[in-house]
C-alpha atoms as a PDB file:
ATOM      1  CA  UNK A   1       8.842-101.580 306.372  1.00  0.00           C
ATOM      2  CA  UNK A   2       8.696-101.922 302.372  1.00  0.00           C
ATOM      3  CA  UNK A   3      12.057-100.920 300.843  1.00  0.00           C
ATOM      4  CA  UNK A   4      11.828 -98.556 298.267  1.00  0.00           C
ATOM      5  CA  UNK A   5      12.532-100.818 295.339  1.00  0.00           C
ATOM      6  CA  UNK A   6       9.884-102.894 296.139  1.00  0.00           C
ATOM      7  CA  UNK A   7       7.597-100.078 296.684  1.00  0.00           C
ATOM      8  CA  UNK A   8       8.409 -99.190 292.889  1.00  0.00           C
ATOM      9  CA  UNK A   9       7.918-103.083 292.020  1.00  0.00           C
ATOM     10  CA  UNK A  10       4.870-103.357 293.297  1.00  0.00           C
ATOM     11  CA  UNK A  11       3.488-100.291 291.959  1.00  0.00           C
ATOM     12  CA  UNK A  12       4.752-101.447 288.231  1.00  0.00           C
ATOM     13  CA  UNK A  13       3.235-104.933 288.726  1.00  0.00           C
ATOM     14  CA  UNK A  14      -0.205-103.962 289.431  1.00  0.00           C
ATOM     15  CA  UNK A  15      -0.159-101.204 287.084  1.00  0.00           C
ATOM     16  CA  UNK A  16       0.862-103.936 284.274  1.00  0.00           C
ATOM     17  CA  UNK A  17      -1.689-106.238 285.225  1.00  0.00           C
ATOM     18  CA  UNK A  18      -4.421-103.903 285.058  1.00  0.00           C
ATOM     19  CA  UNK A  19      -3.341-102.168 281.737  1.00  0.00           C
ATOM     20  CA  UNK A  20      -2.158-105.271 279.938  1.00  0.00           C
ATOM     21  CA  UNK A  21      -6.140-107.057 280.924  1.00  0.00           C
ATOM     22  CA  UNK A  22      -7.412-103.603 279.543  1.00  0.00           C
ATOM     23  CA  UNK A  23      -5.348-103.576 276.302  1.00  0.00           C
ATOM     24  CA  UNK A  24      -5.998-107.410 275.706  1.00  0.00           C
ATOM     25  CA  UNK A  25      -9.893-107.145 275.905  1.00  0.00           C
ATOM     26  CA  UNK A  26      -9.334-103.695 273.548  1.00  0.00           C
ATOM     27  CA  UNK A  27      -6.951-106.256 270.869  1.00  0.00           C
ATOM     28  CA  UNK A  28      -9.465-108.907 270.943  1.00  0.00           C
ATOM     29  CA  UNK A  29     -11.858-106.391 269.941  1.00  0.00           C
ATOM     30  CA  UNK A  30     -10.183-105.487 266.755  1.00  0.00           C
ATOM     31  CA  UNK A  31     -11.444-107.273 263.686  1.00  0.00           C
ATOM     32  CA  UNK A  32      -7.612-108.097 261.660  1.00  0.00           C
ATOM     33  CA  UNK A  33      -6.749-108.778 258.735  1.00  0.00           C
ATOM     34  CA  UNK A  34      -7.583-110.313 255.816  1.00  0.00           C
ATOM     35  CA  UNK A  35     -10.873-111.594 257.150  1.00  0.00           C
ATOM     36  CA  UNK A  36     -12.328-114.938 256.905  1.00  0.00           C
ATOM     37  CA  UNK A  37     -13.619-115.403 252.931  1.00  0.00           C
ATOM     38  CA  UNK A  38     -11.295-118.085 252.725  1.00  0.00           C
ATOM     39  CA  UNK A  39     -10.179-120.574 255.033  1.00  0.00           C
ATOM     40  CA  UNK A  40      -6.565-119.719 254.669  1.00  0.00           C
ATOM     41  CA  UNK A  41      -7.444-116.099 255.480  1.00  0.00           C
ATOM     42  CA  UNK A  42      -9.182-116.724 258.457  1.00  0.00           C
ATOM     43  CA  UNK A  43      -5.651-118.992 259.778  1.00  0.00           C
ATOM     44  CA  UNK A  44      -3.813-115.181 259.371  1.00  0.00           C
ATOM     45  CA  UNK A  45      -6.296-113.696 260.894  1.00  0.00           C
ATOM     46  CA  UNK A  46      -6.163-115.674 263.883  1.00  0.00           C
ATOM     47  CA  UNK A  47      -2.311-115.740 263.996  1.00  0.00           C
ATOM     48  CA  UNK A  48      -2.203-111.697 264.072  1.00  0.00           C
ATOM     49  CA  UNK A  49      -5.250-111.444 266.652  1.00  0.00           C
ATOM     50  CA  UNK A  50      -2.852-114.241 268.564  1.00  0.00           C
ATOM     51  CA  UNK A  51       0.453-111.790 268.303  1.00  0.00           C
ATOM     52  CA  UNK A  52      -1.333-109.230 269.010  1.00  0.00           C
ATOM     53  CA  UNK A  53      -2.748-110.137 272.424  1.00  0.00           C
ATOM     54  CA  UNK A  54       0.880-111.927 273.433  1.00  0.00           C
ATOM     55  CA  UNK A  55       2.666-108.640 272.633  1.00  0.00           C
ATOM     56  CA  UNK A  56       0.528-106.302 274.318  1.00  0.00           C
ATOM     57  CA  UNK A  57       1.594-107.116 278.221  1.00  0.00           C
ATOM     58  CA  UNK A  58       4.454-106.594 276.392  1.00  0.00           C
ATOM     59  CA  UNK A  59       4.402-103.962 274.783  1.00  0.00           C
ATOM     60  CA  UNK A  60       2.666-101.972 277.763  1.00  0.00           C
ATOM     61  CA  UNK A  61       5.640-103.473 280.163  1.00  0.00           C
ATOM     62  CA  UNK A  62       7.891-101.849 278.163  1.00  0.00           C
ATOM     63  CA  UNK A  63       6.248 -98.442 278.097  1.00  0.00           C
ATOM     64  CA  UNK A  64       5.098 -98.171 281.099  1.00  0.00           C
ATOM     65  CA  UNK A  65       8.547 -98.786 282.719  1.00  0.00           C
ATOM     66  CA  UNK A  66       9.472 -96.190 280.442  1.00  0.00           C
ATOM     67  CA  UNK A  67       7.225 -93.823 281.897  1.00  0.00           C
ATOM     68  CA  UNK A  68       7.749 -94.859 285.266  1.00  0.00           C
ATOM     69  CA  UNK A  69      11.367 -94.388 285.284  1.00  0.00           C
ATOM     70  CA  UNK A  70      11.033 -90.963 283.494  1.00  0.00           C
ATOM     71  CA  UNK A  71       8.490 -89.601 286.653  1.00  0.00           C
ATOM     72  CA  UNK A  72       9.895 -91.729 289.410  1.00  0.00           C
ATOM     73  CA  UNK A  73      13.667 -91.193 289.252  1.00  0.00           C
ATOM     74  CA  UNK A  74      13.709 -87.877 287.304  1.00  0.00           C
ATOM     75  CA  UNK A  75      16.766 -85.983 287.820  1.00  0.00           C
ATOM     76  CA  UNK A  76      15.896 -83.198 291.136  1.00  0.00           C
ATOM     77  CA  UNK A  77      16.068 -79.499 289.955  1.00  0.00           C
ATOM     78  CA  UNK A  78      19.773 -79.267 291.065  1.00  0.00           C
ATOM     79  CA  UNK A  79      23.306 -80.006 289.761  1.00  0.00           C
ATOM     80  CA  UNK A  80      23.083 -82.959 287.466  1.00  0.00           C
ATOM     81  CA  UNK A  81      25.143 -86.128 289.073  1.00  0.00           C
ATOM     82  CA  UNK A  82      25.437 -89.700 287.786  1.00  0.00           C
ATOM     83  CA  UNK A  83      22.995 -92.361 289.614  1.00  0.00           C
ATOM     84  CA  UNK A  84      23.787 -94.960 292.223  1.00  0.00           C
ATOM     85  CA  UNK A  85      25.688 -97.862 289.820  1.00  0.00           C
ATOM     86  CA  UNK A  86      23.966-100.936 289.072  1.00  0.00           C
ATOM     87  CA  UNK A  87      25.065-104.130 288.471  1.00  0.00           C
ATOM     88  CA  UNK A  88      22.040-105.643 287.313  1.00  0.00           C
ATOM     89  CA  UNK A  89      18.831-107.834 288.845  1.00  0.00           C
ATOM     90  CA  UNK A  90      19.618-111.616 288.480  1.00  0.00           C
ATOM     91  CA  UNK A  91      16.106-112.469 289.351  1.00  0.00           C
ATOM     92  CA  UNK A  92      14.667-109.871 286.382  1.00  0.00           C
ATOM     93  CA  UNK A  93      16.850-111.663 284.096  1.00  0.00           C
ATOM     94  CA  UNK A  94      15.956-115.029 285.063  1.00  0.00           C
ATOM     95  CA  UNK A  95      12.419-114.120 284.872  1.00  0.00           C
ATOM     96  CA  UNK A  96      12.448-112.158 281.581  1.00  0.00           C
ATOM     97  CA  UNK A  97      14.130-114.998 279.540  1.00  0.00           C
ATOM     98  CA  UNK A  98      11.537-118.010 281.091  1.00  0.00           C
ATOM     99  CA  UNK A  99       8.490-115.600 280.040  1.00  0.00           C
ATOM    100  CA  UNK A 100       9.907-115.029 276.599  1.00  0.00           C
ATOM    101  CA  UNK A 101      10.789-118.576 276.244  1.00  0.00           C
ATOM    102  CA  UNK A 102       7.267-119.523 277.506  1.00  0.00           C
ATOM    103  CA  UNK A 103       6.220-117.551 274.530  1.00  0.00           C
ATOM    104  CA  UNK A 104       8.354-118.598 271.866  1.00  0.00           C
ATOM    105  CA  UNK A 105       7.591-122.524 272.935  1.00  0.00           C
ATOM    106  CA  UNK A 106       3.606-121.563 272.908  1.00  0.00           C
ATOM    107  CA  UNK A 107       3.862-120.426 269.674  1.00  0.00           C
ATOM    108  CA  UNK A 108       5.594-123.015 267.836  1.00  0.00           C
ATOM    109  CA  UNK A 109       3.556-125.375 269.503  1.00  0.00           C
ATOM    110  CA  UNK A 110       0.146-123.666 267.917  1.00  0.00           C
ATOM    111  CA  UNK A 111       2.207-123.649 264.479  1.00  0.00           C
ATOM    112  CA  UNK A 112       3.612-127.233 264.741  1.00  0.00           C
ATOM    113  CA  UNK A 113      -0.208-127.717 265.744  1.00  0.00           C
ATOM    114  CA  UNK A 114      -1.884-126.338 263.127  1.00  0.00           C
ATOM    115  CA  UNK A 115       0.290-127.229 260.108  1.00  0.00           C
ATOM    116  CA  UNK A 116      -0.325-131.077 260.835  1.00  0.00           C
ATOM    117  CA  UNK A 117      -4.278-130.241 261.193  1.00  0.00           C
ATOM    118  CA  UNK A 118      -4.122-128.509 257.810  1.00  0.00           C
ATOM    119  CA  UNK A 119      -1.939-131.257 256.237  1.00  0.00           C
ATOM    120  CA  UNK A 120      -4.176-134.001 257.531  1.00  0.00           C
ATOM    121  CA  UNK A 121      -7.653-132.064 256.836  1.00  0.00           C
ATOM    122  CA  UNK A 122      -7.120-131.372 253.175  1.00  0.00           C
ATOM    123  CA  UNK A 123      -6.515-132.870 250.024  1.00  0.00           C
ATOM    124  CA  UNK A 124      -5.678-130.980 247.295  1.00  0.00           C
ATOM    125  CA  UNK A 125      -4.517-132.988 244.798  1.00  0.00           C
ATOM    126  CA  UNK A 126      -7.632-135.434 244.722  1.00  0.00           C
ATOM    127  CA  UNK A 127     -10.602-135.185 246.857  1.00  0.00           C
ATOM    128  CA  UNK A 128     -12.474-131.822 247.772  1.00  0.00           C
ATOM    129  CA  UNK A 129     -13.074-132.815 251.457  1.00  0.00           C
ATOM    130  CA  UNK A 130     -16.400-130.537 253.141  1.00  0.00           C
ATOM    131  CA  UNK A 131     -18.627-130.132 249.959  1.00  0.00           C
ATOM    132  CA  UNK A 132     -20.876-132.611 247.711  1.00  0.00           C
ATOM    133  CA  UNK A 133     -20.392-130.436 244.597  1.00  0.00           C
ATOM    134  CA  UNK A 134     -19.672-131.070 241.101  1.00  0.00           C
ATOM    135  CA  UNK A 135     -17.127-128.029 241.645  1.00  0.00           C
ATOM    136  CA  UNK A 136     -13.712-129.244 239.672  1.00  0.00           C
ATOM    137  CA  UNK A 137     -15.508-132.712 238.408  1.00  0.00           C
ATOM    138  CA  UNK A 138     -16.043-135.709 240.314  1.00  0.00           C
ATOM    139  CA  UNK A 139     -15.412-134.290 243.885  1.00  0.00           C
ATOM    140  CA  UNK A 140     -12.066-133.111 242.964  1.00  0.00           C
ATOM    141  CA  UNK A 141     -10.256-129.525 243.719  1.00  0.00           C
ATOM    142  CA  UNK A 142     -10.818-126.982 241.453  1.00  0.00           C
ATOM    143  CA  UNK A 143      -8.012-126.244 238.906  1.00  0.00           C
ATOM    144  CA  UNK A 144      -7.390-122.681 237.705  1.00  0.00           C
ATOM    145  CA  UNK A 145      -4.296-121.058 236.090  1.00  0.00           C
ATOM    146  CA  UNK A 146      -3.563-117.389 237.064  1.00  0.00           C
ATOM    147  CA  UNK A 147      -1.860-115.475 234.006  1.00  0.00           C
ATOM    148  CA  UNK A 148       0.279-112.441 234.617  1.00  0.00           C
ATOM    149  CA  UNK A 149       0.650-109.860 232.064  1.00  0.00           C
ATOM    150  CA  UNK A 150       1.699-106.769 231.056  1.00  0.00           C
ATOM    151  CA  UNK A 151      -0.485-104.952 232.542  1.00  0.00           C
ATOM    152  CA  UNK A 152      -3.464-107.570 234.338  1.00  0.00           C
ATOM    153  CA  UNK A 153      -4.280-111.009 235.365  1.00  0.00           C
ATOM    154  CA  UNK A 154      -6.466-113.493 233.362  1.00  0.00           C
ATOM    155  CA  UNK A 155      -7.605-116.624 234.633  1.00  0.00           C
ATOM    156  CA  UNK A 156      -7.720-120.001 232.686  1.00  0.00           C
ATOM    157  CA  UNK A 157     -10.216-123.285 234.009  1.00  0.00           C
ATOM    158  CA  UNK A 158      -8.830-126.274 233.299  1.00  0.00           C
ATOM    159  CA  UNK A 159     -11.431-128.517 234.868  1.00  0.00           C
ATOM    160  CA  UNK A 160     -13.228-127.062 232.426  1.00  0.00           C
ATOM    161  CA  UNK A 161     -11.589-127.076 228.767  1.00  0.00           C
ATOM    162  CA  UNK A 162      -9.246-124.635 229.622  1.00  0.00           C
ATOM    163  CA  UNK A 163     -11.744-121.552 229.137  1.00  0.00           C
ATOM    164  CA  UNK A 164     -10.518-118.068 230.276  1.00  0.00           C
ATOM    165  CA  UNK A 165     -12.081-115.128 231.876  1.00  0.00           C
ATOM    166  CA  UNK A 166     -10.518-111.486 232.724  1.00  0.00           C
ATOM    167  CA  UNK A 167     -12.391-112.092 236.418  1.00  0.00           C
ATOM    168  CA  UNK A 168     -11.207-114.824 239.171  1.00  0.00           C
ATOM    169  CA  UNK A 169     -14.836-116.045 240.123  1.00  0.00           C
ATOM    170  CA  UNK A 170     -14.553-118.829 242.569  1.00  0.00           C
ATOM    171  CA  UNK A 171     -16.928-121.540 244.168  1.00  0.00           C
ATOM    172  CA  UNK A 172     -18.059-121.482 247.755  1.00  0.00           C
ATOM    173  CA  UNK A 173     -17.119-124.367 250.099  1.00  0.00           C
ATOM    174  CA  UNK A 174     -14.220-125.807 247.672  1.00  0.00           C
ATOM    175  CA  UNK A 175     -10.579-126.581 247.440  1.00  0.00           C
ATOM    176  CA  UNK A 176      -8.749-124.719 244.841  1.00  0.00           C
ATOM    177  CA  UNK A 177      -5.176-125.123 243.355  1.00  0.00           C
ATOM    178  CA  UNK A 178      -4.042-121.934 241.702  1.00  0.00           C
ATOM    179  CA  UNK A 179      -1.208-122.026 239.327  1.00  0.00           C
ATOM    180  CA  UNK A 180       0.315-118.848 238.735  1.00  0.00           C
ATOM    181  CA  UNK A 181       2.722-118.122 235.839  1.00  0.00           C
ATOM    182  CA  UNK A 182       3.484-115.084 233.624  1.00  0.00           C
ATOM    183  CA  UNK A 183       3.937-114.460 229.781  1.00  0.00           C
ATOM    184  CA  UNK A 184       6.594-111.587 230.539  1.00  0.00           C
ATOM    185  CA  UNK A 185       8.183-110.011 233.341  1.00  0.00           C
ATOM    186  CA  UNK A 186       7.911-110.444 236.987  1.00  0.00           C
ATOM    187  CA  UNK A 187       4.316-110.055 238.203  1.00  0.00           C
ATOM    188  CA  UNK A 188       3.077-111.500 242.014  1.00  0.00           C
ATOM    189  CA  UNK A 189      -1.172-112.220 242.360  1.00  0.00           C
ATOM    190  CA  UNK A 190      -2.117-110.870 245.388  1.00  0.00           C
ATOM    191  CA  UNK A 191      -5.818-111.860 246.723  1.00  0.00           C
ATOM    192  CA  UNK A 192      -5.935-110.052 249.714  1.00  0.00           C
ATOM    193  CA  UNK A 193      -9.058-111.196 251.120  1.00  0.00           C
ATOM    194  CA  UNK A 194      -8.374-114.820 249.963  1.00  0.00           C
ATOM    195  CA  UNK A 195      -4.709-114.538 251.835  1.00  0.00           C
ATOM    196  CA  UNK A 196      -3.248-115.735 248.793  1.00  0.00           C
ATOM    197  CA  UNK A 197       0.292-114.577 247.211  1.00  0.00           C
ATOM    198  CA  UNK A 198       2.271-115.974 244.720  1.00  0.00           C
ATOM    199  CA  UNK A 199       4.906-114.648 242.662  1.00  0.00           C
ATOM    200  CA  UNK A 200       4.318-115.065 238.629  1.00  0.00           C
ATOM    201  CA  UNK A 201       7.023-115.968 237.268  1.00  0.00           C
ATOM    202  CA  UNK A 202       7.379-116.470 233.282  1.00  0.00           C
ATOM    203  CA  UNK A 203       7.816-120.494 232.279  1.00  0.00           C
ATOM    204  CA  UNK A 204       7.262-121.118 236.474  1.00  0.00           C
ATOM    205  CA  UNK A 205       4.248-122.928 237.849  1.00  0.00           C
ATOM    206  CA  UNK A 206       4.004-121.415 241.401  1.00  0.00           C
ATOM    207  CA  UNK A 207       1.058-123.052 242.674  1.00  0.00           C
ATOM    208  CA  UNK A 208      -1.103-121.912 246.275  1.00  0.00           C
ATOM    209  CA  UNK A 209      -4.005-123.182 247.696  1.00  0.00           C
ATOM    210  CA  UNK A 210      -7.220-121.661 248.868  1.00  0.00           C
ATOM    211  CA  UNK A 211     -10.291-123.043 250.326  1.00  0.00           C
ATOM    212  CA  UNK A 212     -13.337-121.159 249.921  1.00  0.00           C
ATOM    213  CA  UNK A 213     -15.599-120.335 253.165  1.00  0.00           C
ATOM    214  CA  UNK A 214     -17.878-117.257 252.586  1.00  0.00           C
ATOM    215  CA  UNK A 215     -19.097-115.908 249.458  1.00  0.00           C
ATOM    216  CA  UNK A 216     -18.266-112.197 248.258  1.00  0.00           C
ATOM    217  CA  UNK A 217     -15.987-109.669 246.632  1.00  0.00           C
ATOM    218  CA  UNK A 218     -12.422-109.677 246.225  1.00  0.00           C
ATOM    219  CA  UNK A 219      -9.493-108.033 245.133  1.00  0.00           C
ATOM    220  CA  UNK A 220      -6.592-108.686 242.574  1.00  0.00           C
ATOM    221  CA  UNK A 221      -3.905-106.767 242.945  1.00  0.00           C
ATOM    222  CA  UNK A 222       0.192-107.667 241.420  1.00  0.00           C
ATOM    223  CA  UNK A 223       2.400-106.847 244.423  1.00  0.00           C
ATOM    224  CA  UNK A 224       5.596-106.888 242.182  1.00  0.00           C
ATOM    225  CA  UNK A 225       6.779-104.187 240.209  1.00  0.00           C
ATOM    226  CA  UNK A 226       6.283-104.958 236.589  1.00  0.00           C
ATOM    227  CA  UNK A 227       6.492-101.560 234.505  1.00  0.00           C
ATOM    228  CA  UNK A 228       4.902 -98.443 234.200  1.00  0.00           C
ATOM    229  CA  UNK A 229       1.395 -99.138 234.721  1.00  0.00           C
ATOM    230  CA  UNK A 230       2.251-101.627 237.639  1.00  0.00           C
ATOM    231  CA  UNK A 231      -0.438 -99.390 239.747  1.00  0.00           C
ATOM    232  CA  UNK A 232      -3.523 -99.959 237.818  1.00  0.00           C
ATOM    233  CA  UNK A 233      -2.597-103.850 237.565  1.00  0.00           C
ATOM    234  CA  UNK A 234      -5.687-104.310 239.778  1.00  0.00           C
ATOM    235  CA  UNK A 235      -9.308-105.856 240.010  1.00  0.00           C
ATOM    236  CA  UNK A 236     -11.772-105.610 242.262  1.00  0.00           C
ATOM    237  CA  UNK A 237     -14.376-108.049 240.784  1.00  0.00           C
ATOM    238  CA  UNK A 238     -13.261-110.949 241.969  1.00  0.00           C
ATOM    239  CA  UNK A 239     -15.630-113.699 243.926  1.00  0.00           C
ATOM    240  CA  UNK A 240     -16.832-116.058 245.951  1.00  0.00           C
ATOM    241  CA  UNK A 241     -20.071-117.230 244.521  1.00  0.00           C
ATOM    242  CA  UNK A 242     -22.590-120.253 245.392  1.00  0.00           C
ATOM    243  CA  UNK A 243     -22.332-123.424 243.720  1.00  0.00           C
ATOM    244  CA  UNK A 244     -25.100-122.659 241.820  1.00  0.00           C
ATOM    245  CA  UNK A 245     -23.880-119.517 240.818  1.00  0.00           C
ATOM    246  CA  UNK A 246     -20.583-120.736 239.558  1.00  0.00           C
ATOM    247  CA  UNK A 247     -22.328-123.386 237.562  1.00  0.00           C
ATOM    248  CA  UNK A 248     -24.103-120.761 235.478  1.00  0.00           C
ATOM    249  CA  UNK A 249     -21.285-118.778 235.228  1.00  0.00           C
ATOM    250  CA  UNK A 250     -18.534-121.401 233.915  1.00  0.00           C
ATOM    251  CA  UNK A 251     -21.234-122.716 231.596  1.00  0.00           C
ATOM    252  CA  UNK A 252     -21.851-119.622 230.332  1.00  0.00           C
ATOM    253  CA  UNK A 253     -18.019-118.526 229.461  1.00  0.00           C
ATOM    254  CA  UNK A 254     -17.512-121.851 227.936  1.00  0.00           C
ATOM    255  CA  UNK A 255     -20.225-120.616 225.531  1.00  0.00           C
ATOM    256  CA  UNK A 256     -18.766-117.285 225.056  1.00  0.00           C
ATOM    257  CA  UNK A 257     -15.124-118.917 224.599  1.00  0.00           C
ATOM    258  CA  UNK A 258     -16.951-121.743 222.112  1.00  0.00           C
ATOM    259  CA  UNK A 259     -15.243-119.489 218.857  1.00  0.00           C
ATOM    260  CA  UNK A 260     -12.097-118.785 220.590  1.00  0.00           C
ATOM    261  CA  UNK A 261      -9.161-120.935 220.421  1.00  0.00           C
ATOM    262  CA  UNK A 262      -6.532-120.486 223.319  1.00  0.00           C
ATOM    263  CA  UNK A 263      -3.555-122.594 223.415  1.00  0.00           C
ATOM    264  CA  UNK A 264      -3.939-126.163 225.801  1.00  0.00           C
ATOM    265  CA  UNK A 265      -3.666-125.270 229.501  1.00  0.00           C
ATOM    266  CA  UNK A 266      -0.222-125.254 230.580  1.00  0.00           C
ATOM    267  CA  UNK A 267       2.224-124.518 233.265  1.00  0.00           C
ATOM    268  CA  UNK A 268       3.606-121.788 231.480  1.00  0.00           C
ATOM    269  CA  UNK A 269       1.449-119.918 228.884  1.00  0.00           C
ATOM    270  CA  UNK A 270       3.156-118.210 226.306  1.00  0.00           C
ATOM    271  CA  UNK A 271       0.765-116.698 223.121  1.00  0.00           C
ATOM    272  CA  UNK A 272       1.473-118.135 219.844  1.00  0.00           C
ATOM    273  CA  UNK A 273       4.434-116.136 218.125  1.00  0.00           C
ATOM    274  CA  UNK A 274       3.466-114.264 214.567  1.00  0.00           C
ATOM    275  CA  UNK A 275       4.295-115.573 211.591  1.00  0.00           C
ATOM    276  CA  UNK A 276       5.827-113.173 208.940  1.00  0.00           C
ATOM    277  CA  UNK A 277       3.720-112.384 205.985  1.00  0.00           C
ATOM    278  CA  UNK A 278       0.690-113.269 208.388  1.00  0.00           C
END
């Protein structure tokens, strides 16, 4: 004959087992966060679809005991007394610190993992591994200079003469370093669909990485409180374009920047100061 407790026990057990494989398949279902525009993105996307389906057994553990408990050992409709004492379950502590060690080791294994991948699969300061294009000159990652200000971002090219645009337009398939700096306060460019953000910082060169995988939108937004119209310090015109398609495009802002005369590419970008009398 069962004892009561494991009764209870086994009851809990197969009522984990059968929610936790029905709220796994429902996670794995669920299309996170940022998305997969960039290839950077897609990595944080995968890490919260991979927390997500570790925590659920866990999660569902945790509420169903809840749940259990509250049904199960309820308090009968009579004078209220304190419960049989307990002096704890060696066994459910033995097994609860292996499984969350079992986790903890899992995951720093996929991180240890995929950090060396990344650092052996990319070069960003010289070759732009994956593509044949022209993109950045000679093979090499695209350069381009993010510019915080009071109150929006412009974006300089270095590769190509330093020309600027009020839109981040980006090449498909390439390797891009972003420098991000600011002329004035505190500002942070946030590409949420490129899982890029960087604090701008004024006379700082914060630089991040992002390699291009899908073409399409994107948007700008600073994530750092920088004055009063901090909330429309956004743009949603940013993209991913074809080779082609950037081609065109750079050629034709170098044409429309051909009168304009913008100081050298730099770190930190500050405008030329006015001259009295001037």
């Amino acid at each position: 004959m069962k004892s009561p407790n494991r009764t209870h026990a086994l009851r809990l057990l197969i009522a984990w087992a059968v929610l936790s494989v029905i709220g796994v398949v429902l996670v794995m279902q669920i299309q996170f966060p940022p998305g997969d525009q960039s290839r950077q993105s897609a990595d944080e996307s995968s890490l919260l679809s991979l927390m997500a389906v570790l925590s659920t057994p866990v999660l569902v553990g945790v509420v169903l005991f809840i749940l259990y408990a509250a049904f199960a050992f309820r308090q009968p409709a009579k004078a209220l007394e304190d419960g049989p004492a307990n002096y704890g379950n060696f066994r459910l502590q033995v097994a609860w610190i292996a499984i969350t060690a079992v986790i903890v080791f899992v995951l720093a294994g996929i991180g240890i993992t995929q950090l060396a991948s990344a650092s052996t699969s990319t070069d960003f300061s010289g070759t732009q591994l994956g593509t044949t294009s022209p993109v950045g000159g000679a093979g090499k990652s695209l350069q381009v200079q993010v510019i915080g200000q009071q109150w929006y971002f412009t974006y300089r090219y270095a590769d190509y003469g330093g020309v600027e645009s009020t839109h981040l337009i980006l090449p498909v398939d390439a390797n891009v370093v972003i420098h991000v700096t600011s002329t004035d306060v505190l500002h942070s460019f946030w590409a949420y669909q490129l899982g890029v953000k960087a604090d701008a910082n004024p006379g700082v060169d914060n630089v991040a990485y992002v390699t291009t995988m899908h073409t399409g939108s994107f948007t700008v937004r600073c994530a750092e409180l920088c004055g009063i119209w901090h909330g429309n310090m956004s743009d949603t015109n940013g993209k991913v374009v074809s080779q082609t398609d950037f081609a065109t495009w750079i050629a034709q802002l170098q044409k429309d920047n051909a009168a304009l005369t913008l100081p050298p590419y730099a770190p930190a970008y500050f405008p030329s100061p006015k001259v009295k009398g001037t």
